[in-house]
Protein backbone atom coordinates (compact mmCIF):
# COMPACT_ATOMS: atom_id res chain seq x y z
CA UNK A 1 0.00 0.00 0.00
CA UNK A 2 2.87 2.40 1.05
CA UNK A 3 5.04 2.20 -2.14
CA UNK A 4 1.71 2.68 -4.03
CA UNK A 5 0.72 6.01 -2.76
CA UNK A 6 0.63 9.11 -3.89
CA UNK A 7 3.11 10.46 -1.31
CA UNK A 8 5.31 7.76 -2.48
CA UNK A 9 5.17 8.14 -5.93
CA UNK A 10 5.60 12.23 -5.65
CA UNK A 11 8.67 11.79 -3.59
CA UNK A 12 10.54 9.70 -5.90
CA UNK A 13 9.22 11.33 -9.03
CA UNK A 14 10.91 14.87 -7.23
CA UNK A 15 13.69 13.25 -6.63
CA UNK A 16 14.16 11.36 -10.34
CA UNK A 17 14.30 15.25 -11.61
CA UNK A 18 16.45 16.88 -9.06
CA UNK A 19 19.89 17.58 -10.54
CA UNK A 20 21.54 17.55 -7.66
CA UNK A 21 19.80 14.23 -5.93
CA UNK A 22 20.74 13.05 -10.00
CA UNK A 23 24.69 13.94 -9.53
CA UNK A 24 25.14 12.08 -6.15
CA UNK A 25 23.03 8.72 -7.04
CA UNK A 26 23.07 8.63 -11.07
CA UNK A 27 20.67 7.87 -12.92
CA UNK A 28 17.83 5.32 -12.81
CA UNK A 29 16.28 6.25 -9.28
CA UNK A 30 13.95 4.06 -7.86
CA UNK A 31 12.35 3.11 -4.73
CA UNK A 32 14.64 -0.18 -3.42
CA UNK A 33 14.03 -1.64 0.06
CA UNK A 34 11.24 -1.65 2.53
CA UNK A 35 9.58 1.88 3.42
CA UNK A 36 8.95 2.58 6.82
CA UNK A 37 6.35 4.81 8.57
CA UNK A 38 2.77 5.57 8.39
CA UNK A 39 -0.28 6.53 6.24
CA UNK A 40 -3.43 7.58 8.23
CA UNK A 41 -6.42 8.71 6.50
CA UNK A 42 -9.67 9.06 8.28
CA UNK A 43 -13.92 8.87 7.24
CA UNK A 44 -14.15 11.77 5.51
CA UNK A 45 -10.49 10.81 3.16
CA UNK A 46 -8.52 13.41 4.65
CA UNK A 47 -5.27 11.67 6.50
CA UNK A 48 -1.30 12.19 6.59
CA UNK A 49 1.50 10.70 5.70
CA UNK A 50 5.21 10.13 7.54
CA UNK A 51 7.36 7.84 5.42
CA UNK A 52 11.31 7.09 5.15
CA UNK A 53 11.63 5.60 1.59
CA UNK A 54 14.89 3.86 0.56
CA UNK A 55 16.25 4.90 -2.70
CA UNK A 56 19.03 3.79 -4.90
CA UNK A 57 20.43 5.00 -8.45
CA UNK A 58 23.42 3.77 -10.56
CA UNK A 59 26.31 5.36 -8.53
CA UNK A 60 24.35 4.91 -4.55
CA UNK A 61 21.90 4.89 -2.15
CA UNK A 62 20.20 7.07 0.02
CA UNK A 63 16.68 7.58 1.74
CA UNK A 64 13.54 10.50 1.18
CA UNK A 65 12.02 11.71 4.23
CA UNK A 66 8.26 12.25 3.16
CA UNK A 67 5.64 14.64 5.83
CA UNK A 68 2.38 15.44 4.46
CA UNK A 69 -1.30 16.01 5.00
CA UNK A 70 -4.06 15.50 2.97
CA UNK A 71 -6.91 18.07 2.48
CA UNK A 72 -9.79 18.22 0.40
CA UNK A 73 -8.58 15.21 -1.57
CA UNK A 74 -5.13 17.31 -1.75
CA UNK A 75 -1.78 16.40 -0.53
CA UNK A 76 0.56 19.44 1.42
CA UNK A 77 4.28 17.97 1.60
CA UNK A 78 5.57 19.44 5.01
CA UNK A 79 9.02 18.00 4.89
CA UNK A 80 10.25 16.09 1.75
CA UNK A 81 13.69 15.32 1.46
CA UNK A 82 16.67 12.76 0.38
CA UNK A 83 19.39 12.32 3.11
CA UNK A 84 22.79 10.66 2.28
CA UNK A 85 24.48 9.36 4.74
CA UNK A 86 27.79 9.14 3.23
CA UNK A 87 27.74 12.69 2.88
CA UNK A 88 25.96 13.27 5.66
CA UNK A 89 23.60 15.84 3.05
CA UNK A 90 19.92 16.68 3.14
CA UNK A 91 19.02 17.47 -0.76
CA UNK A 92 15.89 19.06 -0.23
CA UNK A 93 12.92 18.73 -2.89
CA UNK A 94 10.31 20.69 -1.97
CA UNK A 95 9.84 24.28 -4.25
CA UNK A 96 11.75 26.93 -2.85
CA UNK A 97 8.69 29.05 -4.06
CA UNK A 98 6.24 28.09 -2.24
CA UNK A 99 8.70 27.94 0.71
CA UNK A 100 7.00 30.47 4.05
CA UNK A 101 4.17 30.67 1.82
């Protein structure tokens, strides 16, 4: 159900595009492991998410940090993230834009 969802399947879509996640893993990312966490949704559909999702691309691995609600069938991504540990970075993927908005 979790690698399924729509929180799931925006994180690693956002981080398939980001140049910098890109440079560190190469190519090819995709989900690869078992994600962790929790999706809660309740009568009337709204719900949140809190998910660690591995990751892995052609040159490494690393994990997206997911936080989100759901609202009138819409999804707000609170924290989204990919941490490498080897680097010990935080590659952040949520628009700078709408950022204190």
């Amino acid at each position: 159900m979790m690698s399924e969802s729509t929180p799931t399947k925006y994180a690693i879509q956002q981080a398939s595009k980001n140049s910098i996640v890109l440079e560190r893993l190469g190519d090819s990312i995709e989900q690869k492991g078992m994600i962790s966490g929790s999706i809660n949704f309740s009568n009337g559909g709204d719900g949140d998410a809190d998910l660690t999702i591995p990751i892995r691309g052609t040159n490494g691995r690393a994990i997206i940090r997911v936080v989100a609600e759901k609202y009138d069938d819409e999804w707000t991504y609170e924290k989204l993230y990919v941490s490498i540990k080897e680097t010990n970075e935080k590659i952040n993927l949520l628009d700078k834009s709408l950022e204190g908005n």
